[in-house]
N, C-alpha and C. Protein backbone atom coordinates (compact mmCIF):
# COMPACT_ATOMS: atom_id res chain seq x y z
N UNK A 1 12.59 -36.13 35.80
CA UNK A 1 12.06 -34.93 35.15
C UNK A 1 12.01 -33.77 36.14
N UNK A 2 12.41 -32.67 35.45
CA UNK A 2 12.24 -31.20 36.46
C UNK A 2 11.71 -30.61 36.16
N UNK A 3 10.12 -30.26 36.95
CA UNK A 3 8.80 -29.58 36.93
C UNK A 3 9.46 -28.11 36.92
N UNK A 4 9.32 -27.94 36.06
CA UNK A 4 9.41 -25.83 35.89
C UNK A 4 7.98 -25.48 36.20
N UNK A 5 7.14 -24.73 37.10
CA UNK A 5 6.07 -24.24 37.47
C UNK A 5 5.27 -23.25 37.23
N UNK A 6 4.44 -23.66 36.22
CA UNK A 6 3.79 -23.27 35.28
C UNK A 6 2.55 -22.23 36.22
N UNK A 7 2.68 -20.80 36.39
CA UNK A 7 2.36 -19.45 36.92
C UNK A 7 1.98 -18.48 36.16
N UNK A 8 2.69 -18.50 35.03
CA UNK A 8 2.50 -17.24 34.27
C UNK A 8 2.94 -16.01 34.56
N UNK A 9 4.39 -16.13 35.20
CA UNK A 9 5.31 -15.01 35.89
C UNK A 9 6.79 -15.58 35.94
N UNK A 10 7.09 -16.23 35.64
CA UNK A 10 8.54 -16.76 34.80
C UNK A 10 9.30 -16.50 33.79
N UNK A 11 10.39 -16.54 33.89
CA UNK A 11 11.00 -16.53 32.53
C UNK A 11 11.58 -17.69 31.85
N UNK A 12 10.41 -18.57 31.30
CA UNK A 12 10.69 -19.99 31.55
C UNK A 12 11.27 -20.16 29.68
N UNK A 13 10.99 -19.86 29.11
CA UNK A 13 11.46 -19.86 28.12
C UNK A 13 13.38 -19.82 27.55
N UNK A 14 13.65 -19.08 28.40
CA UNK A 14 15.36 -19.07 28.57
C UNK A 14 15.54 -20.39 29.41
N UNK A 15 15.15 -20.65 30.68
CA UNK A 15 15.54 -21.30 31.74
C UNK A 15 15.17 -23.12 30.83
N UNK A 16 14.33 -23.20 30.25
CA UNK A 16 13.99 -24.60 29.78
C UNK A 16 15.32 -24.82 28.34
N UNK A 17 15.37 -23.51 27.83
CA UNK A 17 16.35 -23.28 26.54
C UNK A 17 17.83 -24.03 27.40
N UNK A 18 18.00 -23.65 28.71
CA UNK A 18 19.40 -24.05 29.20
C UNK A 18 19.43 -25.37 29.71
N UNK A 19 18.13 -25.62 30.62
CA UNK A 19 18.01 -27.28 30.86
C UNK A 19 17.83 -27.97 29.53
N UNK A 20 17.55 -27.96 28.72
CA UNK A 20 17.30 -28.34 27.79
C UNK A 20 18.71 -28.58 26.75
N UNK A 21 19.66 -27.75 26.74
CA UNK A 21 21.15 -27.44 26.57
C UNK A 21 22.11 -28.45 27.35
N UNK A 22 21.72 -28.60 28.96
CA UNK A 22 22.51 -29.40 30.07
C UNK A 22 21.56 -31.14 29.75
N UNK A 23 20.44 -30.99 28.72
CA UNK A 23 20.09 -32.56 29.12
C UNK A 23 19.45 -33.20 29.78
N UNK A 24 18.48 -31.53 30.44
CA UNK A 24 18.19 -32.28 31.52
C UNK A 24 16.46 -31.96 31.50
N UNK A 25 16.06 -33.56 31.58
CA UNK A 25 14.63 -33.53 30.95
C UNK A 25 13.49 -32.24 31.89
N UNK A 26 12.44 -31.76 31.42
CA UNK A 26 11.96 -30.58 32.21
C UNK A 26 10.74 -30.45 31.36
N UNK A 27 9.36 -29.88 32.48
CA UNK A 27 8.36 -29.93 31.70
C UNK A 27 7.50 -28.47 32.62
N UNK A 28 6.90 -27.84 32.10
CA UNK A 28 6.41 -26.45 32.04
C UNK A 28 4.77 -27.01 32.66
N UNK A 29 4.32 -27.12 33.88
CA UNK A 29 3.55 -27.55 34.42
C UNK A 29 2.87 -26.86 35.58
N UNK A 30 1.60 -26.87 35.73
CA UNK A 30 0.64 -26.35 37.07
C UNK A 30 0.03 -28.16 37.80
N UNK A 31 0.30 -28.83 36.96
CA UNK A 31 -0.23 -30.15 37.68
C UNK A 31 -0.02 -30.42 38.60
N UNK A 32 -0.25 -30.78 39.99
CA UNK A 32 -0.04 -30.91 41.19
C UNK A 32 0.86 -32.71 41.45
N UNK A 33 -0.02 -33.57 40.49
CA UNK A 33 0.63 -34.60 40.56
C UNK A 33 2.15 -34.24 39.87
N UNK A 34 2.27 -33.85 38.66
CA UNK A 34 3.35 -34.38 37.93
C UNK A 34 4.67 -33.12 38.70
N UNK A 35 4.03 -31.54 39.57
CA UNK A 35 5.23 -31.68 40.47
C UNK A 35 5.75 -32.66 41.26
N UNK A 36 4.44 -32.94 42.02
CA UNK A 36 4.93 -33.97 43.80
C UNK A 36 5.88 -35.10 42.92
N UNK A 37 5.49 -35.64 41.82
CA UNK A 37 6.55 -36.54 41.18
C UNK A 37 7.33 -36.32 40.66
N UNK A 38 8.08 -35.23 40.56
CA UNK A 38 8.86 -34.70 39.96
C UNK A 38 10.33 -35.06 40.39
N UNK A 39 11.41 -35.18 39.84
CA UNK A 39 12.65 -35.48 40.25
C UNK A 39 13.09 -34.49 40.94
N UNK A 40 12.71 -32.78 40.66
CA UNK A 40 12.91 -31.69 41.08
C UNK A 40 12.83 -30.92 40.85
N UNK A 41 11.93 -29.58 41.78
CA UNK A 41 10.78 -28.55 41.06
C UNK A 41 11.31 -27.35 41.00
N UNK A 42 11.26 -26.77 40.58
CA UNK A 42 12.07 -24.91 40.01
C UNK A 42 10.62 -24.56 39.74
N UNK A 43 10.86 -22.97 41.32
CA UNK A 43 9.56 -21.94 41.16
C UNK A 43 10.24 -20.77 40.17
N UNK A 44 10.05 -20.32 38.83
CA UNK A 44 10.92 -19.37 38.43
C UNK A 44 10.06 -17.93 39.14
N UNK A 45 10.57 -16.74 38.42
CA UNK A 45 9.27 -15.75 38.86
C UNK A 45 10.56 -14.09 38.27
N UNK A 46 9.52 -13.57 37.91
CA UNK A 46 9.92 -12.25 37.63
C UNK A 46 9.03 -11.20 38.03
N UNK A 47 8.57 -10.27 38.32
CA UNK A 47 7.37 -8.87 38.76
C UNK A 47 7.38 -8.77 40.22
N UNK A 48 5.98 -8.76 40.43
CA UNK A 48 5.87 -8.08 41.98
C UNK A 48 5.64 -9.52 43.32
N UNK A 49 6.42 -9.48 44.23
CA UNK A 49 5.41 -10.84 45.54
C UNK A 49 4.63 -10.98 45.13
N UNK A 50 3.04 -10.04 45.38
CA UNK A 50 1.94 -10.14 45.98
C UNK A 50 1.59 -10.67 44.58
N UNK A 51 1.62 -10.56 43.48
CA UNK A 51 0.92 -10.68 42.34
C UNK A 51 1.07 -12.61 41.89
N UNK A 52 2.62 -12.65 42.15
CA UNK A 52 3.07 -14.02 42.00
C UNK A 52 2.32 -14.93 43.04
N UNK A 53 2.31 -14.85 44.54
CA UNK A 53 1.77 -15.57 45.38
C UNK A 53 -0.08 -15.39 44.85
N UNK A 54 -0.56 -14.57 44.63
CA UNK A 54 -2.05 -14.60 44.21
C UNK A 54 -1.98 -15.82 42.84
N UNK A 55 -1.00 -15.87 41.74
CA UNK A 55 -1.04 -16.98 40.86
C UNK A 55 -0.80 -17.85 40.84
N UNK A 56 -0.57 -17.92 42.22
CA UNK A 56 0.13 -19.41 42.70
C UNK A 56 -1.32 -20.04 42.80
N UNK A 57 -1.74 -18.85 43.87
CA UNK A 57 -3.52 -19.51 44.91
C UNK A 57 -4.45 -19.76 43.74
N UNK A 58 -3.98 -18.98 42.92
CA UNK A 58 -5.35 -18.85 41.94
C UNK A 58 -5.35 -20.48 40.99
N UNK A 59 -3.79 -21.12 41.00
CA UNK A 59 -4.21 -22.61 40.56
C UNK A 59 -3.97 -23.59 41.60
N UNK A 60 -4.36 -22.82 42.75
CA UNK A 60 -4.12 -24.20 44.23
C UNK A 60 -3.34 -25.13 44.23
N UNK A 61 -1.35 -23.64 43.97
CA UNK A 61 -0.19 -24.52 44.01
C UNK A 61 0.50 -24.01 45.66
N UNK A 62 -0.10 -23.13 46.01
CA UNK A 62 0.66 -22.96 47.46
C UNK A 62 1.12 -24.26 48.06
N UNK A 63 -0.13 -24.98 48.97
CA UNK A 63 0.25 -26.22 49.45
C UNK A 63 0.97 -27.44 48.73
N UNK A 64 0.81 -27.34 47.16
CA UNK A 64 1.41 -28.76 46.38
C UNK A 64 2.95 -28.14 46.66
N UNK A 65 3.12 -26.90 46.55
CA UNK A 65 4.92 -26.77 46.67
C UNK A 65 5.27 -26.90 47.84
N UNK A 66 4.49 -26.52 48.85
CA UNK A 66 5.06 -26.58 50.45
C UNK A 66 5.20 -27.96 50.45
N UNK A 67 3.91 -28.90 50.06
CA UNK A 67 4.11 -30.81 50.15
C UNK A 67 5.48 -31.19 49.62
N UNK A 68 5.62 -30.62 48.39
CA UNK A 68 6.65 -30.34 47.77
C UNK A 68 8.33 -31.20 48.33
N UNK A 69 7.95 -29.67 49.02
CA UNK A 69 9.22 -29.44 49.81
C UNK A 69 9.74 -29.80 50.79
N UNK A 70 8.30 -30.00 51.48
CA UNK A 70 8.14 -30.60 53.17
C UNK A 70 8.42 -32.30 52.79
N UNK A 71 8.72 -32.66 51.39
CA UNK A 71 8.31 -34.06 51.41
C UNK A 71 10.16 -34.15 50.87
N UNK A 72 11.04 -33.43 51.08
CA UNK A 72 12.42 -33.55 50.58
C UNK A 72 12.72 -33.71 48.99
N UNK A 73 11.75 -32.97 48.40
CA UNK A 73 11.61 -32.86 47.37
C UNK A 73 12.84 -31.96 46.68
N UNK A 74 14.13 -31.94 45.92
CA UNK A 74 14.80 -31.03 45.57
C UNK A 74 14.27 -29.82 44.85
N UNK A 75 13.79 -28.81 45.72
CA UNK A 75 13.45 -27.42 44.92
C UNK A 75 14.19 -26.04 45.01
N UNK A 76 14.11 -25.65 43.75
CA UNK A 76 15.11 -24.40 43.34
C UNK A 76 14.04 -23.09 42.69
N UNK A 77 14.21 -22.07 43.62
CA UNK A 77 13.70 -20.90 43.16
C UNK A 77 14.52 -20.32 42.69
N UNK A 78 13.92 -19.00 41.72
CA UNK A 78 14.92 -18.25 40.62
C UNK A 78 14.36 -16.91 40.54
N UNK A 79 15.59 -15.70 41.72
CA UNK A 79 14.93 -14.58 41.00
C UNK A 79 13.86 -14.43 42.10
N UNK A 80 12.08 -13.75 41.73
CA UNK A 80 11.28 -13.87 42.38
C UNK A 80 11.05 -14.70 43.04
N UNK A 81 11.32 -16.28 42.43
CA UNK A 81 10.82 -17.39 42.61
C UNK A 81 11.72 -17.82 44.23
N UNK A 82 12.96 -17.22 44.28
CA UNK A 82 13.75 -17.67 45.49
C UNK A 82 13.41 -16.93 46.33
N UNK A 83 12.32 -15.34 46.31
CA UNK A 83 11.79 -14.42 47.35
C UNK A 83 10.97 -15.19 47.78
N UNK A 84 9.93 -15.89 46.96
CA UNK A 84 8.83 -16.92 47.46
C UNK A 84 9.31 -18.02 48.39
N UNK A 85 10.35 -18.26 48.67
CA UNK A 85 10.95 -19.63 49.31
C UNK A 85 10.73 -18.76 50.94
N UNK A 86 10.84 -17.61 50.94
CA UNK A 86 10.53 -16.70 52.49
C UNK A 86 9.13 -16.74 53.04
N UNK A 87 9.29 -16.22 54.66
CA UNK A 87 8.34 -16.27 55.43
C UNK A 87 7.00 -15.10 54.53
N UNK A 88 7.74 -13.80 54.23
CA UNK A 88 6.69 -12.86 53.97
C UNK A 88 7.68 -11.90 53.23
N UNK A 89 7.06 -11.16 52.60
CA UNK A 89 7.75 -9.80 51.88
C UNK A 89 6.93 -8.82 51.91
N UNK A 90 7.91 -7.43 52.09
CA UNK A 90 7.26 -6.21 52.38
C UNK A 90 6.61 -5.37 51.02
N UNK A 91 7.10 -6.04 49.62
CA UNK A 91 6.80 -5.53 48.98
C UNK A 91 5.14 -5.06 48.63
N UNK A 92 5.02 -3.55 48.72
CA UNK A 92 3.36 -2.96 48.46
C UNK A 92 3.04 -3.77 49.28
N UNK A 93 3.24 -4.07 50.71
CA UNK A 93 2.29 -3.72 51.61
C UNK A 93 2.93 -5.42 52.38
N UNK A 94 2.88 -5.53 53.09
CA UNK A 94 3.16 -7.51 53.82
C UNK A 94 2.05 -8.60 53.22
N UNK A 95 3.63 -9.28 52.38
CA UNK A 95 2.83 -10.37 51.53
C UNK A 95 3.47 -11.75 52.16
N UNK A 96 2.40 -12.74 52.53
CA UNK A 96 3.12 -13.81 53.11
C UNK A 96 3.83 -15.06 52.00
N UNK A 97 4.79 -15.61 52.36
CA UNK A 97 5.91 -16.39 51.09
C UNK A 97 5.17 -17.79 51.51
N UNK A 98 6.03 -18.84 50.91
CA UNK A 98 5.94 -20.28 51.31
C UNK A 98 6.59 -20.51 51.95
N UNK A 99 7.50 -19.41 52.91
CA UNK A 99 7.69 -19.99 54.46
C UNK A 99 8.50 -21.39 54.58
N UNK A 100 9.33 -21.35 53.13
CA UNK A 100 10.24 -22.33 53.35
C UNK A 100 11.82 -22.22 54.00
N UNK A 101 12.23 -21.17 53.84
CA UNK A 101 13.15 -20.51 54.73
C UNK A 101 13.09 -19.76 55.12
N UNK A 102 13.49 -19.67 57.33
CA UNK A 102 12.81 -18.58 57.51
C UNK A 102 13.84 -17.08 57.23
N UNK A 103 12.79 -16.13 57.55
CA UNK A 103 13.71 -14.66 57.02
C UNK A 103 12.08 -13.88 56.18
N UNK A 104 12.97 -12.85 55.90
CA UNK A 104 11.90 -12.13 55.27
C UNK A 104 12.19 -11.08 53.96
N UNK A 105 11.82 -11.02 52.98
CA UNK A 105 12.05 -10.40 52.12
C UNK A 105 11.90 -8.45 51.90
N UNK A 106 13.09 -7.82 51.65
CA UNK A 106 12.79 -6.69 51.97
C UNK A 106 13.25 -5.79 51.00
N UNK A 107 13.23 -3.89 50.93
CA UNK A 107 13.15 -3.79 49.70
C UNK A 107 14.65 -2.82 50.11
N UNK A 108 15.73 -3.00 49.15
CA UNK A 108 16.68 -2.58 49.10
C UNK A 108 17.19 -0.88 48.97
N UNK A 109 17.83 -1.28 49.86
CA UNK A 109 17.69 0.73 50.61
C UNK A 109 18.41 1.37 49.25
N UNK A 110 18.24 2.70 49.47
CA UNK A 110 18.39 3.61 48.42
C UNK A 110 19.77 4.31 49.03
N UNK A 111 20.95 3.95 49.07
CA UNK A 111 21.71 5.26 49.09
C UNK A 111 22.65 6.41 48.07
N UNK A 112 21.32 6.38 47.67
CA UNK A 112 22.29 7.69 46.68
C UNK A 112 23.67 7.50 45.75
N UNK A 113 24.23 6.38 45.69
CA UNK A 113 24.99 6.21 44.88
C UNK A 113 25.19 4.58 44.24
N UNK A 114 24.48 3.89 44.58
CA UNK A 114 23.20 2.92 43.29
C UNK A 114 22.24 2.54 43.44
N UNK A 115 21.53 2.56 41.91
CA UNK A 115 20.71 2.62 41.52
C UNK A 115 19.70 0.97 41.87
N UNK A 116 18.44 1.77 42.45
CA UNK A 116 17.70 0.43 42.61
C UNK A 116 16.49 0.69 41.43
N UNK A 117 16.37 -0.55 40.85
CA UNK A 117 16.90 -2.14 41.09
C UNK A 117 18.22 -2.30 40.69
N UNK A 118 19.11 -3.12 41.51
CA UNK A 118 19.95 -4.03 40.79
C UNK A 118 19.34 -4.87 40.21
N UNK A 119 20.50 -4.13 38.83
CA UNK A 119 20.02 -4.31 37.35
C UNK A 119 21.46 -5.03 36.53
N UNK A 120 21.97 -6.12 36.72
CA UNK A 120 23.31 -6.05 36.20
C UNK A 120 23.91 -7.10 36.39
N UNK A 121 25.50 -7.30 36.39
CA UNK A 121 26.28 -8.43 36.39
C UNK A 121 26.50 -8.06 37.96
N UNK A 122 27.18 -8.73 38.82
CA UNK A 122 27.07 -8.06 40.46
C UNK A 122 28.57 -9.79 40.65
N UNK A 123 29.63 -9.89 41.65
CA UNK A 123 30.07 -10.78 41.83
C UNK A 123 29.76 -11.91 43.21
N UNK A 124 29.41 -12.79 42.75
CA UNK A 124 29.55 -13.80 43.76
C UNK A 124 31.03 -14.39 45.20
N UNK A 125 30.26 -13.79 46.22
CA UNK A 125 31.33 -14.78 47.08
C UNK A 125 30.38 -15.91 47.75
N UNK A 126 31.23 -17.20 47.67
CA UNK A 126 30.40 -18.29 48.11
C UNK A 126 31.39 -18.55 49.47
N UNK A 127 30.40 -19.18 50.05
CA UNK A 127 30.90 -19.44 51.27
C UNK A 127 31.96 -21.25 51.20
N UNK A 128 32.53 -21.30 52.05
CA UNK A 128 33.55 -22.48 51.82
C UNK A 128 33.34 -23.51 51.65
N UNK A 129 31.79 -24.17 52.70
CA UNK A 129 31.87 -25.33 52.49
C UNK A 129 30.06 -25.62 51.65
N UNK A 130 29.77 -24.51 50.72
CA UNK A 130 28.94 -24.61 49.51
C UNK A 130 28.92 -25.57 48.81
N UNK A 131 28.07 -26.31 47.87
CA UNK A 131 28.46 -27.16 46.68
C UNK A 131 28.36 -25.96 45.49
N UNK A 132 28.01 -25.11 45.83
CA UNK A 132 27.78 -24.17 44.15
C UNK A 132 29.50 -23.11 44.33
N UNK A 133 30.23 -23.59 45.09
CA UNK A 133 31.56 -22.82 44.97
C UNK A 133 32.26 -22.75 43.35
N UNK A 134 31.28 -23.20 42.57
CA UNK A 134 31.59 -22.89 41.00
C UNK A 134 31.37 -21.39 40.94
N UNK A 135 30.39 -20.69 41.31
CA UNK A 135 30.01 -19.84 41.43
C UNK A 135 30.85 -18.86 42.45
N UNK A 136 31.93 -18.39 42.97
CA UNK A 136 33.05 -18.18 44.12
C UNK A 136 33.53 -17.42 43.08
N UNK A 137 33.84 -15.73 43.10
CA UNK A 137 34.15 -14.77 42.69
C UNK A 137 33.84 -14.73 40.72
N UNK A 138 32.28 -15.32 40.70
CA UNK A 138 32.11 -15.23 39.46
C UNK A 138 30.99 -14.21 39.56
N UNK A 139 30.58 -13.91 38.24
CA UNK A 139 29.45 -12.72 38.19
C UNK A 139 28.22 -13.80 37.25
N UNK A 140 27.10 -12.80 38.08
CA UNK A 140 25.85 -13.79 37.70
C UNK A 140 24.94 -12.52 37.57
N UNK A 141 24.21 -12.47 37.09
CA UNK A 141 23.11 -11.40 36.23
C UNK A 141 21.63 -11.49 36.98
N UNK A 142 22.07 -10.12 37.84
CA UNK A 142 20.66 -9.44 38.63
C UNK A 142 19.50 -8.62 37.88
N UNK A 143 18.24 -8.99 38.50
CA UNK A 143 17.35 -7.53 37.92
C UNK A 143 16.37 -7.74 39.43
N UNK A 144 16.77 -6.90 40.39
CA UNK A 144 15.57 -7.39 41.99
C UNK A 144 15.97 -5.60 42.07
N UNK A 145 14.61 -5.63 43.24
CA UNK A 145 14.37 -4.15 44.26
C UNK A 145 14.59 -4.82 45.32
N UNK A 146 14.28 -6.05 45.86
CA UNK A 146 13.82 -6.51 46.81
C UNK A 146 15.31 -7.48 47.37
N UNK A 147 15.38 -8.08 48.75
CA UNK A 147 17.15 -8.51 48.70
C UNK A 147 15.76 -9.53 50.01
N UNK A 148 16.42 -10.83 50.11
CA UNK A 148 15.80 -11.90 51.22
C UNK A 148 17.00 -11.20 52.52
N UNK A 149 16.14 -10.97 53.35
CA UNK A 149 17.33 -10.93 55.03
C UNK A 149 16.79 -12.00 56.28
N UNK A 150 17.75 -12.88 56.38
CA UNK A 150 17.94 -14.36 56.86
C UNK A 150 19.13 -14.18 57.61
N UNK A 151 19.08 -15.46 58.21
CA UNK A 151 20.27 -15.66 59.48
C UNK A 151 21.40 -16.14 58.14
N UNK A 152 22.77 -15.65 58.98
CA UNK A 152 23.89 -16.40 57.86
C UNK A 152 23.71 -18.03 57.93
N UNK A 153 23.35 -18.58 58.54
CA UNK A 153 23.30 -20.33 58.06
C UNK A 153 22.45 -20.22 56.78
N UNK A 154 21.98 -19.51 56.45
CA UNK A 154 21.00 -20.01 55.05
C UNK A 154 21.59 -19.30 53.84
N UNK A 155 22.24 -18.56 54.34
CA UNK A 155 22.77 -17.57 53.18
C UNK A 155 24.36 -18.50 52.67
N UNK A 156 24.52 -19.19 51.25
CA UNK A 156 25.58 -20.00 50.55
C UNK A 156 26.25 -18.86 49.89
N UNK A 157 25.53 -17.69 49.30
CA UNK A 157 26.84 -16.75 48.80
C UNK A 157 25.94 -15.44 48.27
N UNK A 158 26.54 -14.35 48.92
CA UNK A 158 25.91 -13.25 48.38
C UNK A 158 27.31 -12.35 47.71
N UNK A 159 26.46 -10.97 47.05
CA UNK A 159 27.10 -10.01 46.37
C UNK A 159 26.71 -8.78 47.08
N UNK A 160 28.08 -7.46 47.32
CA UNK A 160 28.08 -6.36 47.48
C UNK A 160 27.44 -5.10 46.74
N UNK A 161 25.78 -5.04 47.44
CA UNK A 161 25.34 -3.90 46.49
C UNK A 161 25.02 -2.89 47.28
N UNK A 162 25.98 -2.07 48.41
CA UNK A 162 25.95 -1.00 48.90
C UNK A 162 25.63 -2.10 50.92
N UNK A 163 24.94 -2.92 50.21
CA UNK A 163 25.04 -4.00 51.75
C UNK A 163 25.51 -5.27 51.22
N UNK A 164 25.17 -6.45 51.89
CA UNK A 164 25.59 -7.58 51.60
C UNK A 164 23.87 -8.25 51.13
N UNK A 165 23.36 -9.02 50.37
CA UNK A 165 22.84 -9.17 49.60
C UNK A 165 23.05 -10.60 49.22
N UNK A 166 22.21 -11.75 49.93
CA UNK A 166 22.02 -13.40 49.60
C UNK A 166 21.48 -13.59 48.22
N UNK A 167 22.71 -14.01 47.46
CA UNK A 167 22.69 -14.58 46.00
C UNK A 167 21.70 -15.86 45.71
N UNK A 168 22.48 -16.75 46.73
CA UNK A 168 22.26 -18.16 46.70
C UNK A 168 21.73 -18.00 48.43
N UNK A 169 20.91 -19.22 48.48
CA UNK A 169 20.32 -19.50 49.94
C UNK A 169 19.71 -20.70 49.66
N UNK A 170 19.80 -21.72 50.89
CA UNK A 170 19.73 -22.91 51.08
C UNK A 170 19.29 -23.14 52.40
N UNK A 171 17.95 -24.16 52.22
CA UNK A 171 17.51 -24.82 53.80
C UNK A 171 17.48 -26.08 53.32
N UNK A 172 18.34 -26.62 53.90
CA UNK A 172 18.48 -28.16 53.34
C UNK A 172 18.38 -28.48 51.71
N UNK A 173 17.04 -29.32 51.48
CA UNK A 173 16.56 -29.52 50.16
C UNK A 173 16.12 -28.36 49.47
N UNK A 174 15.94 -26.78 49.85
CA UNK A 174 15.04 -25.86 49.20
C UNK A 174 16.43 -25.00 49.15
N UNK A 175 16.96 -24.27 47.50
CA UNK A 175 17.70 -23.44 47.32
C UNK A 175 17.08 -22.61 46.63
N UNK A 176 17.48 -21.34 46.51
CA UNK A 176 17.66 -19.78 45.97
C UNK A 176 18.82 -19.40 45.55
N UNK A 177 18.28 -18.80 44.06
CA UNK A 177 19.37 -17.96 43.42
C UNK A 177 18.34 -17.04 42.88
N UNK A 178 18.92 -15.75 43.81
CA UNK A 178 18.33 -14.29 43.35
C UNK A 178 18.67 -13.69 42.21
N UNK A 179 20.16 -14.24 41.47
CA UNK A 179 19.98 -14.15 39.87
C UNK A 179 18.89 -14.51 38.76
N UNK A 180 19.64 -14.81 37.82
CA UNK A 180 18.89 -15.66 36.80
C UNK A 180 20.21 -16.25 36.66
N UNK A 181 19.96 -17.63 36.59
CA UNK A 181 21.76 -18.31 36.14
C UNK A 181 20.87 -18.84 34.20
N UNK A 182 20.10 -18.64 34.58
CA UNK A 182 19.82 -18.89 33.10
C UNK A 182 20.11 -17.66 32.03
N UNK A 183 20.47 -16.64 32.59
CA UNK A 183 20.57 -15.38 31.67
C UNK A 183 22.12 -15.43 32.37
N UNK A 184 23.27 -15.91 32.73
CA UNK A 184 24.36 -15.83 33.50
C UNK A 184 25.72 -16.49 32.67
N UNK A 185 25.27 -16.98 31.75
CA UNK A 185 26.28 -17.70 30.75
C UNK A 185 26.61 -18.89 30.92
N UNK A 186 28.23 -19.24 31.30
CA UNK A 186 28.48 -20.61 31.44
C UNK A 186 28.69 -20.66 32.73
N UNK A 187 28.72 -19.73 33.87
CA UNK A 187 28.45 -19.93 35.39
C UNK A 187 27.03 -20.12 35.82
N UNK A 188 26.34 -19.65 34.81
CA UNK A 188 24.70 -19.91 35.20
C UNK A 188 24.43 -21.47 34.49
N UNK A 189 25.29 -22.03 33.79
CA UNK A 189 24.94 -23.29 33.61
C UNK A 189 25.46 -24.50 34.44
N UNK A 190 26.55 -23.51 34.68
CA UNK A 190 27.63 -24.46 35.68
C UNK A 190 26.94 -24.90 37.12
N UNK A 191 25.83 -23.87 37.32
CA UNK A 191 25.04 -24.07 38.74
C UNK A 191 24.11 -24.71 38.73
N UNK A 192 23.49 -24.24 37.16
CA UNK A 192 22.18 -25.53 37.06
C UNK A 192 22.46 -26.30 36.87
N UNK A 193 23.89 -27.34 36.38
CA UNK A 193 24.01 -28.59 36.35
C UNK A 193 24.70 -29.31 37.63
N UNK A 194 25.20 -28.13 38.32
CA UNK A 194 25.50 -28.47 39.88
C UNK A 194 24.17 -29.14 40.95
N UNK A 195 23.34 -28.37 40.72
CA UNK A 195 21.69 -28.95 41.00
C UNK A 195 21.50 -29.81 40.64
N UNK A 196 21.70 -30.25 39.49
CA UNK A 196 20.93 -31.53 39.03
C UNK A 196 22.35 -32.77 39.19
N UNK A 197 23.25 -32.52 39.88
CA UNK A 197 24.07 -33.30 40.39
C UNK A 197 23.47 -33.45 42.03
N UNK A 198 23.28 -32.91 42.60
CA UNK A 198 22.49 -33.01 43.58
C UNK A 198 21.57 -33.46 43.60
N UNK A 199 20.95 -33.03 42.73
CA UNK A 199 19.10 -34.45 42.67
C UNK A 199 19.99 -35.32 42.58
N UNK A 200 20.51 -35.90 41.48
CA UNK A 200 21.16 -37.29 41.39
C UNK A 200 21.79 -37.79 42.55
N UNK A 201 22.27 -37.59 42.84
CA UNK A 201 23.24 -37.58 44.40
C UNK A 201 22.13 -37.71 45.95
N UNK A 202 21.24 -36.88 45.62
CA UNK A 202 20.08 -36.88 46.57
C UNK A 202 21.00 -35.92 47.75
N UNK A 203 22.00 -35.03 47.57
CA UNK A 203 23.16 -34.95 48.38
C UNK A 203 23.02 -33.03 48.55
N UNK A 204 22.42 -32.37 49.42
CA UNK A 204 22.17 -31.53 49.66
C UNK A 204 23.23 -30.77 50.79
N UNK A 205 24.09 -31.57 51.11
CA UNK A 205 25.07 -31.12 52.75
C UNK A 205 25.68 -30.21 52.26
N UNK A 206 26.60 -29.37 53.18
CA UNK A 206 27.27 -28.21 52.99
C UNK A 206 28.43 -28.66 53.49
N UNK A 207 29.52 -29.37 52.79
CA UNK A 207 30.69 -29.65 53.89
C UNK A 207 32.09 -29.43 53.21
């Protein structure tokens, strides 16, 4: 079963509509047990850092996701939810993340000829030896102000939005997709069932 993490800042309603489509059992939860047991946990998240990390504290899920994670638990953030996988974000003021990969979340410069937020379809380049190379010059559906900046080992595939911009990001067992692959069509399904070939597999390498 895959704990979707029940916050009240998700867009869990699409994202369960597609696991639910791929087969793949999933349950809308704040329970601390039935994450840590979980086959594999997805933080979703849409709005501001600071507001999301306060709803995390406010049902004393900070540490169950870090145990989570720290325990090789397969987890996938989405969107906000993959800003949270960072050390801290600058957004309205320095907000600290779950510090699951390090780097830091920051807010995407303005130059005068686009528009922030990326708001849109944007294309994927994945790096070579990725497992989500399904995703390798496909387009996947943004809505962020904010872009994660990390060393390239963590970064699996970003898109050109005036800089370079980590799509996907990976520390071992803990991935990010700054899309929504649930709002992304049949490449956003193609990735979530790439994941859940990986839980199965238990097979996280990059080779």
């Amino acid at each position: 079963m895959f704990a979707i993490v029940d916050y009240d800042t998700g867009n869990t309603l699409n994202l369960k509509k597609a696991l639910n489509y791929l087969n793949i059992e999933n349950k809308l939860t704040a329970d601390p047990d039935e994450i840590l047991n979980a086959d594999a946990v997805i933080l979703p998240g849409v709005g501001a850092f600071e507001a999301a990390v306060d709803a995390l504290k406010e049902r004393n899920l900070i540490e169950v996701l870090k145990k989570a994670a720290q325990e090789k638990h397969p987890f996938l953030g989405i969107c906000l939810g993959m800003q949270l996988l960072f050390e801290d974000s600058e957004e309205y003021g320095l907000n600290k993340g779950l510090d699951l990969i390090p780097g830091h979340v920051k807010a995407i410069p303005e130059n005068g000829e686009l528009k922030v937020p990326q708001m849109g379809w944007n294309e994927n380049q994945v790096a070579a030896d990725s497992p989500f190379k399904v995703a390798n010059e496909e387009y996947t559906y943004f809505v962020h102000s904010y872009y994660a900046s990390c060393a390239p080992k963590y970064v699996v595939a970003d898109v050109d939005y005036g800089i370079k911009i980590p799509s996907i990001v990976q520390n071992e067992n803990v991935v990010g997709m700054q899309f929504h692959p649930e709002k992304s069509g049949q490449v956003g399904l193609n990735l979530l069932n790439q994941f859940q070939e990986m839980v199965k597999t238990n097979d996280f390498s990059r080779n």
